[in-house]
Each structure stands twice: as structure tokens, then as C-alpha cells.
PDB file of N, CA and C in Angstrom:
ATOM      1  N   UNK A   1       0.846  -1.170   0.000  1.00  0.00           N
ATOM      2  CA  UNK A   1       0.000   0.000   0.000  1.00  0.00           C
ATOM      3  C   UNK A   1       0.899   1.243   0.000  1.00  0.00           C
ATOM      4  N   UNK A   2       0.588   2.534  -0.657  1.00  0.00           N
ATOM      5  CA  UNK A   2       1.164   3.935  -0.970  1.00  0.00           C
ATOM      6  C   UNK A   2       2.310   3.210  -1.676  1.00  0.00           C
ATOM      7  N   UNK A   3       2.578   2.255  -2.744  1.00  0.00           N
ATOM      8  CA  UNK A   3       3.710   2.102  -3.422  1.00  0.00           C
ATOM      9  C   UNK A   3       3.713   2.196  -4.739  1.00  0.00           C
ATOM     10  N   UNK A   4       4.023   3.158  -5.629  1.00  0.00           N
ATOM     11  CA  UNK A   4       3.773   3.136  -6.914  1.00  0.00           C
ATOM     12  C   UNK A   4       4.558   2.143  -7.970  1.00  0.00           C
ATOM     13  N   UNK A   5       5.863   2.195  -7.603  1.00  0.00           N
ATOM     14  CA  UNK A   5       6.776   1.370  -8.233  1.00  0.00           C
ATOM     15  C   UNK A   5       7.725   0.774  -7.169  1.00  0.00           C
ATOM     16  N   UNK A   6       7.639  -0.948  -8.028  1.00  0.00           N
ATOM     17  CA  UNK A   6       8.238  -1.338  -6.972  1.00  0.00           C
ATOM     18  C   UNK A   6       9.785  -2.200  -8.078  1.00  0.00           C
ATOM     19  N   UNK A   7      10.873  -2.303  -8.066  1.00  0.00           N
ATOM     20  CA  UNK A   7      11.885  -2.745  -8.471  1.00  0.00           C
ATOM     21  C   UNK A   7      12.374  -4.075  -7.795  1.00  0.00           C
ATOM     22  N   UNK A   8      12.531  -5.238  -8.187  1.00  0.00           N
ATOM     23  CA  UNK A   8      12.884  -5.807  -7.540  1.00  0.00           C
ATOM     24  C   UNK A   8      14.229  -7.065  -8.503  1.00  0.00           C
ATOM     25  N   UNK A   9      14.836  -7.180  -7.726  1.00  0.00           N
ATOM     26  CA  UNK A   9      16.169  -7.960  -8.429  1.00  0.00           C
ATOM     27  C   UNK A   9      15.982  -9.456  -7.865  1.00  0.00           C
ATOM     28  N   UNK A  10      15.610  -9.910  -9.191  1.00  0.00           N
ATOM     29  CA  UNK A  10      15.492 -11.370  -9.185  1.00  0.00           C
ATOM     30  C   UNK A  10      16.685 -12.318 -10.352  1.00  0.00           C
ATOM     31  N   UNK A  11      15.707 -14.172  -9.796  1.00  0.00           N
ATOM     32  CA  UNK A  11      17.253 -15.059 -10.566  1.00  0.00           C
ATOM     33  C   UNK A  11      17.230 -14.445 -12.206  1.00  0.00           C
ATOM     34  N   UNK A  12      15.910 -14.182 -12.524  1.00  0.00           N
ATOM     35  CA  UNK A  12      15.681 -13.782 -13.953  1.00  0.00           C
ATOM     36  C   UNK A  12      16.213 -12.436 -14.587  1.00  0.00           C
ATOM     37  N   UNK A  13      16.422 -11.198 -13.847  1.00  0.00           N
ATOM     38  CA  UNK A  13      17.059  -9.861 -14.102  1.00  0.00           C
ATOM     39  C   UNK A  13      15.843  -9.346 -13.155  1.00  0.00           C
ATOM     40  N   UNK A  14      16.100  -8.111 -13.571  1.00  0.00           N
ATOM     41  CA  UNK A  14      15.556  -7.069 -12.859  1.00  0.00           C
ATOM     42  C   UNK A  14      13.966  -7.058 -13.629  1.00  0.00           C
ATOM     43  N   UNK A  15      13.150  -6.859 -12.661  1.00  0.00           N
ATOM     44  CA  UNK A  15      11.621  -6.487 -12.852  1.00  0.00           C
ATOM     45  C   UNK A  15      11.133  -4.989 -12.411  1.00  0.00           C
ATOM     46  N   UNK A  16      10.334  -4.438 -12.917  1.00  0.00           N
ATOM     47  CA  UNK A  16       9.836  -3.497 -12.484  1.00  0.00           C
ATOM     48  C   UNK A  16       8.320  -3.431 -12.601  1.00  0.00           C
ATOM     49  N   UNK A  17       7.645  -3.367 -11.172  1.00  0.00           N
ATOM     50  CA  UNK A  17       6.512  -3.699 -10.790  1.00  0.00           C
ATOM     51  C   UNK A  17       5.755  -2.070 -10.911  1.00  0.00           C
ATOM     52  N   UNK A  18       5.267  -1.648 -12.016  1.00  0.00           N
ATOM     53  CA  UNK A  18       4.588  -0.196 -12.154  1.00  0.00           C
ATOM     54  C   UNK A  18       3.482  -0.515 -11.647  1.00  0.00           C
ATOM     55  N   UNK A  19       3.383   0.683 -10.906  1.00  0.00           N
ATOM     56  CA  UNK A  19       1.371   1.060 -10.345  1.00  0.00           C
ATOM     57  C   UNK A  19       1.271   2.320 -10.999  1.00  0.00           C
ATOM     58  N   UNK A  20       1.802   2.715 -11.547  1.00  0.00           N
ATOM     59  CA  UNK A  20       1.792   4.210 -12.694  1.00  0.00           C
ATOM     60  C   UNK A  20       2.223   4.039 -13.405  1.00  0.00           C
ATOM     61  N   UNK A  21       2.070   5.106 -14.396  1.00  0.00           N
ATOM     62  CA  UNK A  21       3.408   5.416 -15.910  1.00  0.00           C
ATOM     63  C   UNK A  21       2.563   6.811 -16.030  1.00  0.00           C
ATOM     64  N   UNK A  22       2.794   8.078 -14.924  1.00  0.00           N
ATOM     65  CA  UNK A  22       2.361   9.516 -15.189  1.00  0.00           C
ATOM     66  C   UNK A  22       2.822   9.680 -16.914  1.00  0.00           C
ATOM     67  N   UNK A  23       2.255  10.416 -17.347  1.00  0.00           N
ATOM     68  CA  UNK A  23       2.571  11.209 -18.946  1.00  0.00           C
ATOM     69  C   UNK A  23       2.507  10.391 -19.773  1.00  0.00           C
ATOM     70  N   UNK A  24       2.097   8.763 -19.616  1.00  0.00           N
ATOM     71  CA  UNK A  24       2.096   7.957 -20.869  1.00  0.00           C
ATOM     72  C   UNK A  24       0.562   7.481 -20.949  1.00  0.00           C
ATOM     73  N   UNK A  25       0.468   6.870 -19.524  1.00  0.00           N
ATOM     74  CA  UNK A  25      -1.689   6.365 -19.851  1.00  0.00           C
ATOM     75  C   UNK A  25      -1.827   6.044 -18.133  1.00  0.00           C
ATOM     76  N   UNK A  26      -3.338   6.343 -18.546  1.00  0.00           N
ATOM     77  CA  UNK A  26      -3.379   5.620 -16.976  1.00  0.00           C
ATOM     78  C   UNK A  26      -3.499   3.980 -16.700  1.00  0.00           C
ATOM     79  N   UNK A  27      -3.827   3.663 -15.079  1.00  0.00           N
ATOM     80  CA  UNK A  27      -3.632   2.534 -15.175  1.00  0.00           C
ATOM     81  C   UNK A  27      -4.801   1.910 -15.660  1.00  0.00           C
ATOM     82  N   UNK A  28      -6.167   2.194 -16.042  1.00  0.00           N
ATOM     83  CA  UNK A  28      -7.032   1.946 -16.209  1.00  0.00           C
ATOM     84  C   UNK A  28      -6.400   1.369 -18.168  1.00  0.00           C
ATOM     85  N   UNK A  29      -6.151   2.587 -18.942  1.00  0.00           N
ATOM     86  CA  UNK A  29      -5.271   2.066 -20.197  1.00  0.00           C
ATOM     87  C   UNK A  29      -4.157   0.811 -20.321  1.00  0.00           C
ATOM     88  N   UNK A  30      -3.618   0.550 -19.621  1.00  0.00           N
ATOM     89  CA  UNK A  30      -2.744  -0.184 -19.599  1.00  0.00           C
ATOM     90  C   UNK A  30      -3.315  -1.544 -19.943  1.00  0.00           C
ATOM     91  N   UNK A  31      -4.225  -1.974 -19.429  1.00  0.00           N
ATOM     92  CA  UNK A  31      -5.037  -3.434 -20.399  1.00  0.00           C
ATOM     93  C   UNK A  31      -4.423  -3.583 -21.681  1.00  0.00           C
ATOM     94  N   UNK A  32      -4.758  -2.609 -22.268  1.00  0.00           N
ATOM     95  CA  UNK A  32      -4.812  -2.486 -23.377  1.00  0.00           C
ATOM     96  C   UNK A  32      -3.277  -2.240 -24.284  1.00  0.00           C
ATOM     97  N   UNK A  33      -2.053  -1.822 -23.350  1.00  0.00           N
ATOM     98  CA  UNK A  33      -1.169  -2.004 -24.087  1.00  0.00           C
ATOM     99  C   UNK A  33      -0.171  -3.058 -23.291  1.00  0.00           C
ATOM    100  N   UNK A  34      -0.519  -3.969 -23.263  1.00  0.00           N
ATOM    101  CA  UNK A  34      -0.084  -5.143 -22.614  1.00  0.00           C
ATOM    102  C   UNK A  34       0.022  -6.188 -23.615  1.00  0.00           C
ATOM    103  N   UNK A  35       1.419  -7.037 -23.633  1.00  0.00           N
ATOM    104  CA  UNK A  35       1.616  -8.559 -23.947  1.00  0.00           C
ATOM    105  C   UNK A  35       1.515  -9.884 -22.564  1.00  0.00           C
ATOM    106  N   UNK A  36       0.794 -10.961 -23.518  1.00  0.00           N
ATOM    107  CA  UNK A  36       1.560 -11.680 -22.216  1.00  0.00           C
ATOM    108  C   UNK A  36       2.471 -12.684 -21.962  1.00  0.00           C
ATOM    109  N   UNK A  37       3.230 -13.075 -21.004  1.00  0.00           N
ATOM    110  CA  UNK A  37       4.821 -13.163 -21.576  1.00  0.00           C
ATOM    111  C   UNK A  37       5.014 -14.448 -20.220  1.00  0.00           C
ATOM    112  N   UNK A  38       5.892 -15.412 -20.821  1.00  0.00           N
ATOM    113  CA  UNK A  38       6.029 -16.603 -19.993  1.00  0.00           C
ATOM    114  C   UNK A  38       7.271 -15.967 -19.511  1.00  0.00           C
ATOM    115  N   UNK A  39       7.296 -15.615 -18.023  1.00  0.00           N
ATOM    116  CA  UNK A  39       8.651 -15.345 -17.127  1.00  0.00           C
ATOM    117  C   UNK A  39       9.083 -16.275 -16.176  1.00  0.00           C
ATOM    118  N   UNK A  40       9.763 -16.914 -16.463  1.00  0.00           N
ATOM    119  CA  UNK A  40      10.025 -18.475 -15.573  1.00  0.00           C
ATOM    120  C   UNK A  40       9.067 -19.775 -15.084  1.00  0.00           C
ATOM    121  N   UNK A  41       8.396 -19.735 -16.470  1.00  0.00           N
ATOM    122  CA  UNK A  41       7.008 -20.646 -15.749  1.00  0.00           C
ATOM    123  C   UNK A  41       6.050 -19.756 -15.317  1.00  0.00           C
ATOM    124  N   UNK A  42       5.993 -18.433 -15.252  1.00  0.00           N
ATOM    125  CA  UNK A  42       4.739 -17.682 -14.525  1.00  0.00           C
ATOM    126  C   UNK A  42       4.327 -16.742 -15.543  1.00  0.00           C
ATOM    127  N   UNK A  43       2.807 -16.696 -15.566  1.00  0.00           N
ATOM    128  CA  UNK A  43       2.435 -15.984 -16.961  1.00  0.00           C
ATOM    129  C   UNK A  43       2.250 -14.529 -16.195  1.00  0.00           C
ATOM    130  N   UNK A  44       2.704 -13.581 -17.026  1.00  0.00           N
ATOM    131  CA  UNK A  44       2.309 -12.164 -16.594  1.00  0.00           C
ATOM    132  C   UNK A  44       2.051 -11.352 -17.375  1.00  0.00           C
ATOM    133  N   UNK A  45       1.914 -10.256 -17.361  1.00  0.00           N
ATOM    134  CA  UNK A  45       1.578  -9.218 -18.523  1.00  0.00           C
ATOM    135  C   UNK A  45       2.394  -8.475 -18.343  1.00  0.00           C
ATOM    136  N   UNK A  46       2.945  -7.676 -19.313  1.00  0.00           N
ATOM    137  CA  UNK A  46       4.200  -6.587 -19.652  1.00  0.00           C
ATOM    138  C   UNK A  46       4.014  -5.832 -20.717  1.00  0.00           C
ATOM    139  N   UNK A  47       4.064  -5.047 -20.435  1.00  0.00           N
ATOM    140  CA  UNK A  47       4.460  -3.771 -21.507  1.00  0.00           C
ATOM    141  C   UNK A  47       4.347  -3.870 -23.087  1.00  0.00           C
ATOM    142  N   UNK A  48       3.670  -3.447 -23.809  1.00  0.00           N
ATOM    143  CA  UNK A  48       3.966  -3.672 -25.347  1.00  0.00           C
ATOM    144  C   UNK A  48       5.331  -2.497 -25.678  1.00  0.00           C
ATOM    145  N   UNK A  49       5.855  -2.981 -26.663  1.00  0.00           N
ATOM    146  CA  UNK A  49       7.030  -2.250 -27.172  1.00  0.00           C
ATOM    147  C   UNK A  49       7.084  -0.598 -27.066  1.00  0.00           C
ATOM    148  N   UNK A  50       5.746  -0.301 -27.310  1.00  0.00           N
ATOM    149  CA  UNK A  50       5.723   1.139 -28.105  1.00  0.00           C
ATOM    150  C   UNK A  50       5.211   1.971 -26.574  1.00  0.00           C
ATOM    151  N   UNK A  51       4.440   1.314 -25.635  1.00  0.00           N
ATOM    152  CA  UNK A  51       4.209   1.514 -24.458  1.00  0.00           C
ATOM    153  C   UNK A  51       5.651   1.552 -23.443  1.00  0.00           C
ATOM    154  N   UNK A  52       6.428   0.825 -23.495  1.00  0.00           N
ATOM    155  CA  UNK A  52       7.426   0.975 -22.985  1.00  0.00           C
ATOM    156  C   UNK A  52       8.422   1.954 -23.782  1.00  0.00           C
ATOM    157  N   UNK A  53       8.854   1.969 -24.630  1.00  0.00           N
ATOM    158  CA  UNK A  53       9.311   3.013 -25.424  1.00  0.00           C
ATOM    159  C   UNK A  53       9.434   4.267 -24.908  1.00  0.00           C
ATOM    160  N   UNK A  54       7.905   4.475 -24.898  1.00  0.00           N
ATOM    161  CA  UNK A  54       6.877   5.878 -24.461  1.00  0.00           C
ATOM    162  C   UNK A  54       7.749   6.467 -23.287  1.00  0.00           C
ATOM    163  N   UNK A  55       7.488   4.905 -22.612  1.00  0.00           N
ATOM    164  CA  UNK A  55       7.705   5.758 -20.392  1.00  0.00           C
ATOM    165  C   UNK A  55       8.983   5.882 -20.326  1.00  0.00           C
ATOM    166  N   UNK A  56      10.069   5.127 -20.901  1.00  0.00           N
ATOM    167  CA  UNK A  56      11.341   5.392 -21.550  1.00  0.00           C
ATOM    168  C   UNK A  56      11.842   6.626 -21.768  1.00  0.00           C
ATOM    169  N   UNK A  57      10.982   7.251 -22.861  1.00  0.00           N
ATOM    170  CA  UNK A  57      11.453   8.294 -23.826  1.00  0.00           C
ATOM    171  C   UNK A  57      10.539   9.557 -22.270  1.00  0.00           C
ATOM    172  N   UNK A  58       9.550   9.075 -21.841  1.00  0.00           N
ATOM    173  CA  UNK A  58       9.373  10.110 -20.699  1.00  0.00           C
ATOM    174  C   UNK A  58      10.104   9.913 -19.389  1.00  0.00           C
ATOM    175  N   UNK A  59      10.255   9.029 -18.741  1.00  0.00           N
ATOM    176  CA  UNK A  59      11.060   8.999 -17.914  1.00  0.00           C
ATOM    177  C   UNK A  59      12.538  10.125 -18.034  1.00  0.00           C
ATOM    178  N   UNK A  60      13.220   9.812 -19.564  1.00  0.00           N
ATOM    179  CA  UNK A  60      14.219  10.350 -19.855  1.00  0.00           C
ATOM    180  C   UNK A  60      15.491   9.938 -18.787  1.00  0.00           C
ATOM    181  N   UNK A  61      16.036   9.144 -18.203  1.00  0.00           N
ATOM    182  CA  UNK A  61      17.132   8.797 -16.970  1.00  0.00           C
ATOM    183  C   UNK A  61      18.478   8.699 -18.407  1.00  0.00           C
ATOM    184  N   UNK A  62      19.033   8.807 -17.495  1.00  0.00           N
ATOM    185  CA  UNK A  62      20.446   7.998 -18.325  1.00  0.00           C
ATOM    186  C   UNK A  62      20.266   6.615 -19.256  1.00  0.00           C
ATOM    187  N   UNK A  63      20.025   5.827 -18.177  1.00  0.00           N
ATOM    188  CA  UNK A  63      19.583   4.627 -18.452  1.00  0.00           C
ATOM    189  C   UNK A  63      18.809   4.157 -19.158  1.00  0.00           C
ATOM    190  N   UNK A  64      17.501   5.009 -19.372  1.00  0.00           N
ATOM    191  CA  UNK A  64      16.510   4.646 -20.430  1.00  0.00           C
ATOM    192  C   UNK A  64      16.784   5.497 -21.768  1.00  0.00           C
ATOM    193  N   UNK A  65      17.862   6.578 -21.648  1.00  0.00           N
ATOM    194  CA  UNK A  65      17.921   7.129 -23.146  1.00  0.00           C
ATOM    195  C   UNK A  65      19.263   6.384 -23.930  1.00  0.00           C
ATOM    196  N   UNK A  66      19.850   4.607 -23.133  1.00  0.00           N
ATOM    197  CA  UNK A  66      20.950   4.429 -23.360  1.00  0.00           C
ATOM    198  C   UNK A  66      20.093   3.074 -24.110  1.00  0.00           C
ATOM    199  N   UNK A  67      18.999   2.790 -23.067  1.00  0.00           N
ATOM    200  CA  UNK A  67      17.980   1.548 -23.532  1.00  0.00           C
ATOM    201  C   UNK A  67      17.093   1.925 -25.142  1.00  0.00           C
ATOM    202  N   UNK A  68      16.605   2.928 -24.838  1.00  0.00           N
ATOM    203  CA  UNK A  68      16.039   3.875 -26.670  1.00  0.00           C
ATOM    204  C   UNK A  68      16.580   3.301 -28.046  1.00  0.00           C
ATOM    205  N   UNK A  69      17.623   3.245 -28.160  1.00  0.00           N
ATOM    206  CA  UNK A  69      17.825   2.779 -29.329  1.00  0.00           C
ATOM    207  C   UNK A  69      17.971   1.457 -29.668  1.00  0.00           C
ATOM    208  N   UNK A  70      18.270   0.459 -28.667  1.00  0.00           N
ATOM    209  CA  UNK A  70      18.221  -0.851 -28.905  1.00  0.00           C
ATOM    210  C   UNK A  70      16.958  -1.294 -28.722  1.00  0.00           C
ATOM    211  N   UNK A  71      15.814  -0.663 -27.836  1.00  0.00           N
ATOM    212  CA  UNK A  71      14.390  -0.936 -28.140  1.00  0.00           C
ATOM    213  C   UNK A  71      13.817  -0.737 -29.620  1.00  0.00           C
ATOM    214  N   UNK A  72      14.000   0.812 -30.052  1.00  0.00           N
ATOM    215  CA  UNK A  72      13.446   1.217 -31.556  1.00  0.00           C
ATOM    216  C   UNK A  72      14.245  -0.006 -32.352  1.00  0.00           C
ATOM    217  N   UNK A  73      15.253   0.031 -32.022  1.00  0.00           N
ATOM    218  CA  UNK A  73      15.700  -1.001 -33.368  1.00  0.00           C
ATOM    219  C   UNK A  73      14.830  -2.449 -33.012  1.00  0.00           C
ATOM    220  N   UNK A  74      14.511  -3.064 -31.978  1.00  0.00           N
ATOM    221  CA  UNK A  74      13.748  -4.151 -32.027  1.00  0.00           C
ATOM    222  C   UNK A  74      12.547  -4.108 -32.756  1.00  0.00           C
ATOM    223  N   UNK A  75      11.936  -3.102 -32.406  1.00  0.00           N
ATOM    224  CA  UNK A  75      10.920  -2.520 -32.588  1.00  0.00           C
ATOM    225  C   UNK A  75      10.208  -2.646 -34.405  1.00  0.00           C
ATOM    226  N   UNK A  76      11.473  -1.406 -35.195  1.00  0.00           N
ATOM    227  CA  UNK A  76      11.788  -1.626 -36.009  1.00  0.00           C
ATOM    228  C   UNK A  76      11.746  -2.831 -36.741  1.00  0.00           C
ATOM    229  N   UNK A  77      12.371  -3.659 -36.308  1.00  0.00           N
ATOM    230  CA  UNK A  77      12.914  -5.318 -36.983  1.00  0.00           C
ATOM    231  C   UNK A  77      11.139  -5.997 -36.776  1.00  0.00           C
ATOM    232  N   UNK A  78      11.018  -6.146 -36.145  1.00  0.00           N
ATOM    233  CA  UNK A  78       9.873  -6.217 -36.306  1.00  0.00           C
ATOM    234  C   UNK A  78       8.502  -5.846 -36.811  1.00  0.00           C
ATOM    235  N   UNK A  79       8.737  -5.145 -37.862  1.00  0.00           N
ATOM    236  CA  UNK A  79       7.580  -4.129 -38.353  1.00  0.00           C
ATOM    237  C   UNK A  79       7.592  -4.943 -40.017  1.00  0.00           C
TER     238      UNK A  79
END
């Protein structure tokens, strides 16, 4: 409770557990830009490409403008 994002470091890499994404959609939207994705035997839902992209390119960190171009190019390859 009162936790918006939660990060957590697991055997699989790093997860990030959003209860927001301010400036991209609310959580009510998010249904809707969701895949769903086998993560060690456990089915979950995650992010579609262009949705993650988005909170990426808004977030703006170091880290996510270093992640930007190897996403678009997936992205890309796939189109």
C-alpha cells in the first residue's frame, strides 16, 4: 500500500513492478497495451514495445535514453 513502483532484483534480471506510468496512460489504459509473456514458468503481462518506449522516452534517466535505441531497433525489426 502507498507504493507506486516497486523494483525488484530477481534469478531472472531485474523487474519493475509499475502502479503508474504519469505522462504515458493511466492505469485503467494499460489493459490495453499489454503482452503476455512466460517469465520463468509464470504468466504475466508486460508492456507492449511502443508503451514501454513511451515511459522510456518520458522517464528520460540515463539509463533509459541508453535503452532507446536498442528498443526502436527491435521494434523496427519487427515491423
Amino acid at each position: 500500500r502507498g507504493l507506486r513502483n516497486l523494483y525488484l532484483e530477481t534469478d531472472l534480471g531485474l523487474i519493475d513492478l509499475l502502479g503508474e506510468l504519469p505522462d504515458v496512460c493511466s492505469f485503467e489504459d494499460l489493459a490495453g497495451r499489454t503482452v503476455e509473456m512466460d517469465v520463468g514458468g509464470f504468466a504475466c503481462r508486460v508492456l507492449d514495445l511502443d508503451t514501454l518506449i513511451r515511459s522510456k522516452e518520458v522517464a528520460n534517466r540515463d539509463r533509459d535514453r541508453l535503452a532507446l535505441p536498442w528498443l526502436r531497433a527491435i521494434r523496427d525489426a519487427r515491423s
